[in-house]
C-alpha atoms as a PDB file:
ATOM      1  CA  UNK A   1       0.000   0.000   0.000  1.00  0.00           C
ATOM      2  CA  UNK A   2       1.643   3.560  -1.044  1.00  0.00           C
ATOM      3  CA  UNK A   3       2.607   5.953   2.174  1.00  0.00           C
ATOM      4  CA  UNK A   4       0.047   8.620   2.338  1.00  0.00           C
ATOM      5  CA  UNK A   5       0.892  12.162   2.862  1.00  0.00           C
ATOM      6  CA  UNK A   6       0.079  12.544   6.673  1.00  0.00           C
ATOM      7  CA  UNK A   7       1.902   9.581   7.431  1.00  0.00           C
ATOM      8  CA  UNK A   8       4.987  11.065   5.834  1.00  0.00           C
ATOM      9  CA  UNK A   9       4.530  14.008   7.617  1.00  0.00           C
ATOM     10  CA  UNK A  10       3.721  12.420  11.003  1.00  0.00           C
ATOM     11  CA  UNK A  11       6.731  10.314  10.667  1.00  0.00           C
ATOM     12  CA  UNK A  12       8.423  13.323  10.190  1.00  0.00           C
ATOM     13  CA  UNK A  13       6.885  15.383  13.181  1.00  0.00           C
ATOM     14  CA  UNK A  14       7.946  11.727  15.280  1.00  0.00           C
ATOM     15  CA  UNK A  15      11.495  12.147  15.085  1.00  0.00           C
ATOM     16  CA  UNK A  16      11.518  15.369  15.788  1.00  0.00           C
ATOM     17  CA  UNK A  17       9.436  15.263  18.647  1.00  0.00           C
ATOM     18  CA  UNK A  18       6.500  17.217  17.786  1.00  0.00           C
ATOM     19  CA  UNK A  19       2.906  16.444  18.262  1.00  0.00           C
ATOM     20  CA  UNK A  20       1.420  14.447  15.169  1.00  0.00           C
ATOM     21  CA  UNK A  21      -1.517  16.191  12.547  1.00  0.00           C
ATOM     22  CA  UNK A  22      -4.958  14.739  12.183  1.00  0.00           C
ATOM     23  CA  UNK A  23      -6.585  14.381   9.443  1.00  0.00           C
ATOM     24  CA  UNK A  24      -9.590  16.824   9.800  1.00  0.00           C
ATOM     25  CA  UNK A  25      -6.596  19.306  10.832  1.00  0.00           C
ATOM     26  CA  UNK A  26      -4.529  18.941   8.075  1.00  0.00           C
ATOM     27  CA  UNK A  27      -4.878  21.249   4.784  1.00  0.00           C
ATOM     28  CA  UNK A  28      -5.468  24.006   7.931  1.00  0.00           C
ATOM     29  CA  UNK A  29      -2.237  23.276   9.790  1.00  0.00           C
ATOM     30  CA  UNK A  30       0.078  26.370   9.786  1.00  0.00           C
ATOM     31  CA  UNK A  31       3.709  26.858  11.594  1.00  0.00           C
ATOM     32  CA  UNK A  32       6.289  23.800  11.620  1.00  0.00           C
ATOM     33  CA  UNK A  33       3.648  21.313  10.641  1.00  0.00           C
ATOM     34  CA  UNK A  34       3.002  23.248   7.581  1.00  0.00           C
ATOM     35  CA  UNK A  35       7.137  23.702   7.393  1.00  0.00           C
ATOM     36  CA  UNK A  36       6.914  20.130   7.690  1.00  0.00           C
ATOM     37  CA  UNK A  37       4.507  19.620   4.637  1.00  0.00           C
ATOM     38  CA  UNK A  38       6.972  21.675   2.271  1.00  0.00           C
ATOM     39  CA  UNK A  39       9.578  19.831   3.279  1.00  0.00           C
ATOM     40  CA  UNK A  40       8.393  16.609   2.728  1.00  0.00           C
ATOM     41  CA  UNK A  41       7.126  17.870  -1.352  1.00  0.00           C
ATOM     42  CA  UNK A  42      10.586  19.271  -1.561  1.00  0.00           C
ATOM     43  CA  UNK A  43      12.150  15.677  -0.696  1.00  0.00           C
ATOM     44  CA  UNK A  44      10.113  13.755  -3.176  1.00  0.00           C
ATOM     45  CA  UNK A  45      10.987  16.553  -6.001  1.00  0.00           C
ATOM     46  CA  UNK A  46      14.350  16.049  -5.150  1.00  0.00           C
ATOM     47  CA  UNK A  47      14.711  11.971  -5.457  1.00  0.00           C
ATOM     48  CA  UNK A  48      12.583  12.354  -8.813  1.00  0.00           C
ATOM     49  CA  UNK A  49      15.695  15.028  -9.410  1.00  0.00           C
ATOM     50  CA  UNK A  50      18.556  13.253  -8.523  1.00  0.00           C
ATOM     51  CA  UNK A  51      17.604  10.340 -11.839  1.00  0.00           C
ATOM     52  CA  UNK A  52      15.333  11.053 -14.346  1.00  0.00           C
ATOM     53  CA  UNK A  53      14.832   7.830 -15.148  1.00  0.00           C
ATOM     54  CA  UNK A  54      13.195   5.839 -11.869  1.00  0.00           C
ATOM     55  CA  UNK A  55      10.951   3.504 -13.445  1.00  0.00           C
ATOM     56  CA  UNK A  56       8.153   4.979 -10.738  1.00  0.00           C
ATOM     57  CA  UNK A  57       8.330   8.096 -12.871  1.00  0.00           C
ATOM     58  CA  UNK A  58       7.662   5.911 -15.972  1.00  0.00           C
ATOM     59  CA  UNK A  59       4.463   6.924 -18.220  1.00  0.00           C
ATOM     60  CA  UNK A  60       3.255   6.170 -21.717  1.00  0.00           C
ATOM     61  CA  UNK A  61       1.360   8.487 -23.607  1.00  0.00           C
ATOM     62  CA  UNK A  62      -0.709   8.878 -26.592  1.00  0.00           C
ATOM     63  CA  UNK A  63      -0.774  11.771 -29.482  1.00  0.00           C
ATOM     64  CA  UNK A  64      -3.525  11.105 -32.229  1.00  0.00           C
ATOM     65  CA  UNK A  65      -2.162  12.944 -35.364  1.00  0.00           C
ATOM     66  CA  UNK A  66      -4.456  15.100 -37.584  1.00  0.00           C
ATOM     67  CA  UNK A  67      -4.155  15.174 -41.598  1.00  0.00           C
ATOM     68  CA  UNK A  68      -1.595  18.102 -42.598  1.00  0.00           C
ATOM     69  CA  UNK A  69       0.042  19.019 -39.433  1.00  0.00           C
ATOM     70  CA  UNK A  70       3.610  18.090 -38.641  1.00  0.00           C
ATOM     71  CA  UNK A  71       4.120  19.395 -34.632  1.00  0.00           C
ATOM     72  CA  UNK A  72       2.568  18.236 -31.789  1.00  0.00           C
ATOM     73  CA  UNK A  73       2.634  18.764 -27.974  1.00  0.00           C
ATOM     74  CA  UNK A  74       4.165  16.390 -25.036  1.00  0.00           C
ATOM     75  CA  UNK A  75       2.868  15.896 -22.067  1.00  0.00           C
ATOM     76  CA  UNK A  76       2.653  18.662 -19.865  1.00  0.00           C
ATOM     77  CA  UNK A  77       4.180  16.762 -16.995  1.00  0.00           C
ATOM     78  CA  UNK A  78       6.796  15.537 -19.173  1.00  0.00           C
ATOM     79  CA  UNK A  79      10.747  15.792 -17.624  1.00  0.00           C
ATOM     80  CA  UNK A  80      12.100  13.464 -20.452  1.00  0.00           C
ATOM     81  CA  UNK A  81      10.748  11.321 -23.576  1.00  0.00           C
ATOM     82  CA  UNK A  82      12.300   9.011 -25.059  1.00  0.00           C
ATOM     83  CA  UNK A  83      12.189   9.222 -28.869  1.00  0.00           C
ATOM     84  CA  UNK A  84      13.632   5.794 -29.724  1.00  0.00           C
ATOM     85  CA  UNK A  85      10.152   4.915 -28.702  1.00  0.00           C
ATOM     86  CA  UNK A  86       7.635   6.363 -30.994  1.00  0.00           C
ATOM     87  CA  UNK A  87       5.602   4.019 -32.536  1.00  0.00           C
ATOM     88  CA  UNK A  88       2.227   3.970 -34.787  1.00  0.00           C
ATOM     89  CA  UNK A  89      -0.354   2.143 -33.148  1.00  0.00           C
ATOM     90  CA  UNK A  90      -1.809  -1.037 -35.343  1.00  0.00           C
ATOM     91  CA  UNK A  91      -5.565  -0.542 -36.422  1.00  0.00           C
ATOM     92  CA  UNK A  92      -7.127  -2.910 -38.040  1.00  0.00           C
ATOM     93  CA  UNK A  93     -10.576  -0.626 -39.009  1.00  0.00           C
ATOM     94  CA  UNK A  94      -8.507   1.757 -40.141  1.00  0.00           C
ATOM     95  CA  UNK A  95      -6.163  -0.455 -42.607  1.00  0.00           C
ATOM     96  CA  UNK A  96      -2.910   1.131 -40.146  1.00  0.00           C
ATOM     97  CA  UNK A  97       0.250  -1.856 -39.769  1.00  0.00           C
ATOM     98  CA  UNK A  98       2.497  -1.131 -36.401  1.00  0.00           C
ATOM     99  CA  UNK A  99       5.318   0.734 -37.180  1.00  0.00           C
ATOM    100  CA  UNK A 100       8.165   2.246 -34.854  1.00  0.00           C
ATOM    101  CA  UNK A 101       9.673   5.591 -35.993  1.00  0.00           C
ATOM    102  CA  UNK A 102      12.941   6.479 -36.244  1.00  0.00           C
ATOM    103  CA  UNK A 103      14.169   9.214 -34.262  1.00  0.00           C
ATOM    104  CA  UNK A 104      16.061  11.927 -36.310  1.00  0.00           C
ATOM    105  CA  UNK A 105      17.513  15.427 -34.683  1.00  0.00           C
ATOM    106  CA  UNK A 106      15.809  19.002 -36.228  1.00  0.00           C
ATOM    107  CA  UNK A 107      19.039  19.671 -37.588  1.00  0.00           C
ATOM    108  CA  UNK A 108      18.581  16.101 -39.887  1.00  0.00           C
ATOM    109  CA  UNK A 109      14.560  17.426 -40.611  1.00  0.00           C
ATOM    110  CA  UNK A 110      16.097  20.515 -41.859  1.00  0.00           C
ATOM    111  CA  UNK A 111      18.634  20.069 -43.897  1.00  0.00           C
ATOM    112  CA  UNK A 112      16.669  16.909 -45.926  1.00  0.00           C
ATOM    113  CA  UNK A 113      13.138  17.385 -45.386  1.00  0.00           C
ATOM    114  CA  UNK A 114      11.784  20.493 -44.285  1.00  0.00           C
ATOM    115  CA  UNK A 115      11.222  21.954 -48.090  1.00  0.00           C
ATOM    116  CA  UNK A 116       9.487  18.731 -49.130  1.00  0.00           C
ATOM    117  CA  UNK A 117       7.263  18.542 -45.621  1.00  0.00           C
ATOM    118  CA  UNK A 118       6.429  22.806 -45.998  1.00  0.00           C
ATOM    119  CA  UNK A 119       5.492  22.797 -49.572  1.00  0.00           C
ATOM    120  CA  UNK A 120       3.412  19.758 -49.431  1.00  0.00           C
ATOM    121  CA  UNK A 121       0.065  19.386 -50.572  1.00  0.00           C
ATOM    122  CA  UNK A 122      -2.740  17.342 -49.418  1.00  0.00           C
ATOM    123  CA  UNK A 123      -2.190  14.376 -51.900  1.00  0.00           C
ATOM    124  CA  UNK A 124       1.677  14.940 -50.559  1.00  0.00           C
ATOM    125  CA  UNK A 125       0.551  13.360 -47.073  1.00  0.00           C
ATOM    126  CA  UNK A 126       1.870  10.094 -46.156  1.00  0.00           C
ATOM    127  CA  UNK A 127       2.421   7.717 -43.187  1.00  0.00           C
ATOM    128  CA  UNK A 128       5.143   9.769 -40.819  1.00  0.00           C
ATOM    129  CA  UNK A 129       8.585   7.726 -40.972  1.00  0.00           C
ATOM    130  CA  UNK A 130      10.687   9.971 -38.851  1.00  0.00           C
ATOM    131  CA  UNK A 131      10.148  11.560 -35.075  1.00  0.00           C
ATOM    132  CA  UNK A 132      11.927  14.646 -34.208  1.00  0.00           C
ATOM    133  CA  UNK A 133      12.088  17.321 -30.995  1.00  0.00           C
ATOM    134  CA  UNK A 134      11.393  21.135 -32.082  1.00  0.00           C
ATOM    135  CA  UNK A 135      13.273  23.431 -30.140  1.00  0.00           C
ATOM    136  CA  UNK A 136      10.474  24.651 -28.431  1.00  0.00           C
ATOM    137  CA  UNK A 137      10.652  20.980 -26.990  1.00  0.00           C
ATOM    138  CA  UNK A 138       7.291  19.530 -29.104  1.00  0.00           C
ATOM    139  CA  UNK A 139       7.989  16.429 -31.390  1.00  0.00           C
ATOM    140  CA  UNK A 140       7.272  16.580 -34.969  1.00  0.00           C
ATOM    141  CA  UNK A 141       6.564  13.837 -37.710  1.00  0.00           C
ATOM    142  CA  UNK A 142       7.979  13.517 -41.479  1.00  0.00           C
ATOM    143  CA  UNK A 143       6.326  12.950 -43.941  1.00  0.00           C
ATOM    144  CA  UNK A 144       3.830  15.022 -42.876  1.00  0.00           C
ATOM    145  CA  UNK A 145       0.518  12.586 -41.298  1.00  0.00           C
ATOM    146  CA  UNK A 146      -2.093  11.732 -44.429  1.00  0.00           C
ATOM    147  CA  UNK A 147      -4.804  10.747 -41.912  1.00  0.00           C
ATOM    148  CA  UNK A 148      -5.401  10.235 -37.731  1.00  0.00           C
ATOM    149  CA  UNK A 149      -2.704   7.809 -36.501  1.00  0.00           C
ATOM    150  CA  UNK A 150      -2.174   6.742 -32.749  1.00  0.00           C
ATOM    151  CA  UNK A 151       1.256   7.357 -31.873  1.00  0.00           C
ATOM    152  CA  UNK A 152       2.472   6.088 -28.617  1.00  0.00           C
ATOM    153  CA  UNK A 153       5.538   6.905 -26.625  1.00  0.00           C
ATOM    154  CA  UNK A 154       7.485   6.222 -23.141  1.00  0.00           C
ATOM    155  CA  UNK A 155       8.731   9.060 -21.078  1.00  0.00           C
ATOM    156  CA  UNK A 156       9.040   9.668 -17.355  1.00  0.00           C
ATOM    157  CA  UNK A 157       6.964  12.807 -15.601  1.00  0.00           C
ATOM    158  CA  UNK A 158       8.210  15.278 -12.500  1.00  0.00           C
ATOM    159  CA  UNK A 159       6.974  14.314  -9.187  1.00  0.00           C
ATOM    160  CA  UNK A 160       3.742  15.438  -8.488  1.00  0.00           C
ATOM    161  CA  UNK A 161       3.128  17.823  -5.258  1.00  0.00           C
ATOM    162  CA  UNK A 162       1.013  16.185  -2.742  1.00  0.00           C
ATOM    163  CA  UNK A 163      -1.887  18.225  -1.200  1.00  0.00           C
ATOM    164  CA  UNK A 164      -4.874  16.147   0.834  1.00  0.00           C
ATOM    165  CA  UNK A 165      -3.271  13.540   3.434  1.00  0.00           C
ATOM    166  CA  UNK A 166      -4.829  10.428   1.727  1.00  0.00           C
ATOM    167  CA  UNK A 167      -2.378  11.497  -1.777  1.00  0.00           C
ATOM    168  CA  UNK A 168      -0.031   8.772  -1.838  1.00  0.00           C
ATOM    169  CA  UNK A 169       3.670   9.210  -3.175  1.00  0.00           C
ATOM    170  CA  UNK A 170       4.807   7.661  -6.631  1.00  0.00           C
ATOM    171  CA  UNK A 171       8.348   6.419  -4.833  1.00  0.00           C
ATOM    172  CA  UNK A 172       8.203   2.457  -3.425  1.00  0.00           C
ATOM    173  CA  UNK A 173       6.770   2.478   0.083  1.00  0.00           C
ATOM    174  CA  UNK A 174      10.224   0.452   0.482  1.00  0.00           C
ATOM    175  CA  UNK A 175      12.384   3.513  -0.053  1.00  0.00           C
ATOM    176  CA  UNK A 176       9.851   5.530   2.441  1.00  0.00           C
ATOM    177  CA  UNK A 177      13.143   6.102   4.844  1.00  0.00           C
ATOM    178  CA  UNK A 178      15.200   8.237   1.883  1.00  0.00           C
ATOM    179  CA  UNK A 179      12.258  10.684   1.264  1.00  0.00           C
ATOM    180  CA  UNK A 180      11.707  11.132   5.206  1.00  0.00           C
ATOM    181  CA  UNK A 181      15.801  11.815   5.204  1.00  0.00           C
ATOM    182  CA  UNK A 182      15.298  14.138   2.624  1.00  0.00           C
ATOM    183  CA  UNK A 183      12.039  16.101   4.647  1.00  0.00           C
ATOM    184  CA  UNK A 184      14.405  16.026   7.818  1.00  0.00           C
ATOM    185  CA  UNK A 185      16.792  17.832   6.055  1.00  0.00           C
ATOM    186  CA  UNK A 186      14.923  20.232   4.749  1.00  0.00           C
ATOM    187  CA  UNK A 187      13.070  20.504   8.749  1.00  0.00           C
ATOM    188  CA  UNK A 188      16.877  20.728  10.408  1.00  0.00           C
ATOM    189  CA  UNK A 189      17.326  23.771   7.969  1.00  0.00           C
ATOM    190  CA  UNK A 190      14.306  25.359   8.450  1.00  0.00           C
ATOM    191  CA  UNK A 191      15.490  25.550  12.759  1.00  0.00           C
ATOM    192  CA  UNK A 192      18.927  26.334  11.783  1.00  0.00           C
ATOM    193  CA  UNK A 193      20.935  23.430  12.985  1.00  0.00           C
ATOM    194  CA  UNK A 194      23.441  22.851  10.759  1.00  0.00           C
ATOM    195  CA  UNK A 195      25.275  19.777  12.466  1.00  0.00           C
ATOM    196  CA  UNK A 196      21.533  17.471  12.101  1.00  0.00           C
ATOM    197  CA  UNK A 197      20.653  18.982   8.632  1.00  0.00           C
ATOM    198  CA  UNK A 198      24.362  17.759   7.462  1.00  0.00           C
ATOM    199  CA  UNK A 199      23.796  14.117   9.010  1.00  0.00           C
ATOM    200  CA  UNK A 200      19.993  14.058   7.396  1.00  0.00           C
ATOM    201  CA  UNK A 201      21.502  15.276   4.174  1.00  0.00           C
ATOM    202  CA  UNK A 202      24.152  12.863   3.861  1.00  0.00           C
ATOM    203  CA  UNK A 203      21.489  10.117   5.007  1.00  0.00           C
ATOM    204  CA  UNK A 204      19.487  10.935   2.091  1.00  0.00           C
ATOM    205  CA  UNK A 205      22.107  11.214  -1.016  1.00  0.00           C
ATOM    206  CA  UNK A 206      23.082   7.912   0.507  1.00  0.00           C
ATOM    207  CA  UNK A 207      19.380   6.511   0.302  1.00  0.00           C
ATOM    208  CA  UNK A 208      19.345   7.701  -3.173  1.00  0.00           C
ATOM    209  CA  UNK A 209      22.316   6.242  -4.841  1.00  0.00           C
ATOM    210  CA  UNK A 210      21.021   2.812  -3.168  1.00  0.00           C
ATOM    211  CA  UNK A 211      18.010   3.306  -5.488  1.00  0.00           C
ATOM    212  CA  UNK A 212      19.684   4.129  -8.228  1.00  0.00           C
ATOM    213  CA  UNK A 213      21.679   1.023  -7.754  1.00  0.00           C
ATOM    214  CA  UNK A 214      18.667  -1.101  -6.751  1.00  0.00           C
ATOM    215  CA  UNK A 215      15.779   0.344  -9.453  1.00  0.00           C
ATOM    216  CA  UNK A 216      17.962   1.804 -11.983  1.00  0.00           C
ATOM    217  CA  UNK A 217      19.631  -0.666 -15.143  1.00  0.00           C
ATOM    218  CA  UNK A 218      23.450   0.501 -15.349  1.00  0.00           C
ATOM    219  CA  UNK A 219      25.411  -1.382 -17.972  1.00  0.00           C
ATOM    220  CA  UNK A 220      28.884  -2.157 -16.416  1.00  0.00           C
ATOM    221  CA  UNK A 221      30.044  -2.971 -19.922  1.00  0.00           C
ATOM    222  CA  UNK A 222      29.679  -2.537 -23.581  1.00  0.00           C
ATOM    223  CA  UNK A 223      29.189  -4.751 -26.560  1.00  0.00           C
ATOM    224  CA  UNK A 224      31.593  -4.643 -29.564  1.00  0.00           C
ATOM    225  CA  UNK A 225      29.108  -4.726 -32.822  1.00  0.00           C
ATOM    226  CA  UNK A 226      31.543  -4.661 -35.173  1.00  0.00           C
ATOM    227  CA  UNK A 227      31.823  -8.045 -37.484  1.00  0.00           C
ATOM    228  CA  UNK A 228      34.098 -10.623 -35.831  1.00  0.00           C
ATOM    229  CA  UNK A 229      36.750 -12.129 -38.464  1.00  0.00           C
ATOM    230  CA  UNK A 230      35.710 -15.144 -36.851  1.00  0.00           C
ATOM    231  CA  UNK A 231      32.446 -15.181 -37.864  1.00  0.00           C
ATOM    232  CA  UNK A 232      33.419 -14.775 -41.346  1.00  0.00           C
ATOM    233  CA  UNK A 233      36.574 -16.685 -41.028  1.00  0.00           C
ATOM    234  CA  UNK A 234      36.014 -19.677 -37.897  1.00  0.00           C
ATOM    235  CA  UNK A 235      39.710 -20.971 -38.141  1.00  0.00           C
ATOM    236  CA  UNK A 236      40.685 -17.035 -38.244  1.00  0.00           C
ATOM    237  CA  UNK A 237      43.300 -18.259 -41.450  1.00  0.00           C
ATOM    238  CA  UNK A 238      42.695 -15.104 -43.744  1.00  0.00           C
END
């Protein structure tokens, strides 16, 4: 079961020896508690910081492409897509096959298709091959979309502030201890003492390297894809 908000903050308000928050008290507390609160939205923003790429974060969205236009929107929680995975949705009602798009950069879409995509016409349209980001940081498609297509893609979001004490946090109720850390820092900082604040701190950047470790894939090592002799040669004599 995810950790709720007001036990995150009661946990907090327990080591540091302050009275704990009801429920119907809450959204009203003000003083500490509500120091408290802040500090325990600043610690989750932080961990969701410190690696983009916790698969908690993890989200996959939709765009639905309209005939004639190139540019779309992400989404508006969006900290990172990946655009190695764009794909077109199958349909079989609509006669659309499955099809993963390559991902090209705008310099690419300029230099070799922008002029065809710009001065197309409607019987120009086709199915979109290539994915890139604008620099206003929205994706386009090339060719330019003949007809609605569902294209999906992966990308992971920015924490999300929580508000009423039943909101649950996104991290693993396992890793509950490194976002408390982090809400202890920010509480020893808020009182000015230094010496705690340094301990909680260090507490915390230690908690979150373990999860990067644990949650994280890291490859230790890297695969040579060039064309062994031997596979072309097995007794290696040429």
């Amino acid at each position: 079961m995810a950790t709720t908000f007001i036990t995150l903050v009661n946990d907090v308000a327990k080591r540091l020896n302050e009275v704990q928050v009801t429920t119907a008290d809450f959204l009203t507390v003000v003083g500490f508690h509500s120091q408290i609160k802040d500090s325990v939205n600043v610690s989750l923003q932080e961990v969701g910081q410190e690696q983009f790429e916790f698969p908690f974060n993890h989200a996959t969205a939709n765009i639905t492409t309209s005939t004639g236009t190139a540019v779309y929107a992400l989404e508006s929680d969006m900290k990172s897509a990946d655009l190695d995975t764009f794909r077109i949705r199958k349909s079989t009602a609509d006669g659309i096959d499955a099809q993963r798009l390559r991902e090209i950069n705008f310099d690419t879409f300029i230099q070799r298709f922008y002029e065809r995509d710009e001065n197309a016409n409607v019987g120009d349209f086709d199915t979109p091959n290539y994915v890139y980001r604008t620099l206003d940081n929205r994706v386009g498609f090339s060719p330019v979309p003949d007809k609605a297509y569902t294209i999906s893609y992966d990308y992971f979001k920015f924490q999300t502030d929580l508000v009423n004490h039943s909101d649950t946090m996104a991290v693993p109720d396992s890793f509950k201890n490194v976002v408390i850390d982090g809400a202890m820092f920010q509480a020893y900082m808020f009182r000015d003492n230094s010496q705690q604040a340094a301990i909680a701190r260090q507490r915390f950047e230690k908690g979150v390297e373990n999860m990067r470790k644990l949650l994280v894939n890291r490859f230790t090592d890297v695969r040579d894809t060039r064309v062994s002799r031997l596979i072309n040669y097995p007794h290696g004599d040429k």
